[in-house]
Protein backbone atom coordinates (compact mmCIF):
# COMPACT_ATOMS: atom_id res chain seq x y z
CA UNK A 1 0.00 0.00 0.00
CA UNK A 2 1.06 3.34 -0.98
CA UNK A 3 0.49 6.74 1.16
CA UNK A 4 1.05 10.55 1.02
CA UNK A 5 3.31 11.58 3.44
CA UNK A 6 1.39 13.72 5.80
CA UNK A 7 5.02 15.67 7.51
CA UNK A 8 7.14 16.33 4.11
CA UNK A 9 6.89 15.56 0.43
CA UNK A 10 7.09 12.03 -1.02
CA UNK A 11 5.22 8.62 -0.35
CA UNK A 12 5.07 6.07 2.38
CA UNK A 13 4.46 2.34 1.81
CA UNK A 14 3.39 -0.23 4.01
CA UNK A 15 4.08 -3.87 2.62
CA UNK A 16 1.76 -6.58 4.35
CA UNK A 17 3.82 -9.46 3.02
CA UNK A 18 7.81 -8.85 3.72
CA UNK A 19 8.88 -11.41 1.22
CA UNK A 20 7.25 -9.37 -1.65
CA UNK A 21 10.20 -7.12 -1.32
CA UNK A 22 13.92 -7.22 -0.53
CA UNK A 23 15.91 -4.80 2.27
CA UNK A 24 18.65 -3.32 0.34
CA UNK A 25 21.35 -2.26 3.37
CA UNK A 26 21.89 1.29 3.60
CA UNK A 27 18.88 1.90 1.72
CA UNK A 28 15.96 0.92 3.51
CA UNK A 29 14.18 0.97 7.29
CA UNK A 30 11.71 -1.18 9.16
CA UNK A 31 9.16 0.35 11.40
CA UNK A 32 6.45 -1.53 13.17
CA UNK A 33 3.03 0.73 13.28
CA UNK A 34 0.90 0.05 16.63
CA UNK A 35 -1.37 2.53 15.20
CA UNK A 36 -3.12 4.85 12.66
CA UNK A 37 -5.54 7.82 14.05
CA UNK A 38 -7.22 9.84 11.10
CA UNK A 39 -8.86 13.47 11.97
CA UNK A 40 -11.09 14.64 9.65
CA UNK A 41 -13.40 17.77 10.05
CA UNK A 42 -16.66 16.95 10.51
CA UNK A 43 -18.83 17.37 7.17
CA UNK A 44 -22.80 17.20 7.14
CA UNK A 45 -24.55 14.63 4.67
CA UNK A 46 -28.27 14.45 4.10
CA UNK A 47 -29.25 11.03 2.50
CA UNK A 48 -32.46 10.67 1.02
CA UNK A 49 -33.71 7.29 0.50
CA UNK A 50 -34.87 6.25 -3.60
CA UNK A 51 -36.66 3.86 -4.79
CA UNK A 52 -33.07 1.33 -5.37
CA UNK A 53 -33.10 1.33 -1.62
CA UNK A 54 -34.64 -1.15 0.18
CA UNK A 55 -35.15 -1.62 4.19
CA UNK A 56 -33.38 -4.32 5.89
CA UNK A 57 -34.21 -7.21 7.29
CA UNK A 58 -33.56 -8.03 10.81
């Protein structure tokens, strides 16, 4: 997975399967992630129901 960098310019990745990739020495960095928060501003949304929706069934 691919990702803006949110401090400076360029792109993150985050690679779910290590063997899909090879550390080059010198070159590259491992860093375990215990955690993601987003913040996002809050936006309103009005949804209006049409005729393709249909209710649920419980």
């Amino acid at each position: 997975m691919q990702y803006r960098r949110s401090v400076s310019d360029g792109v993150n990745f985050c690679l779910h399967d290590p063997t899909s990739a090879q550390f080059v020495e010198g070159d590259s960095g491992v860093h375990h992630v215990r955690g993601i928060t987003y913040d996002a501003p809050y936006l309103p949304v009005v949804l209006v129901p049409r005729l393709r929706y249909h209710e649920l069934k419980s």
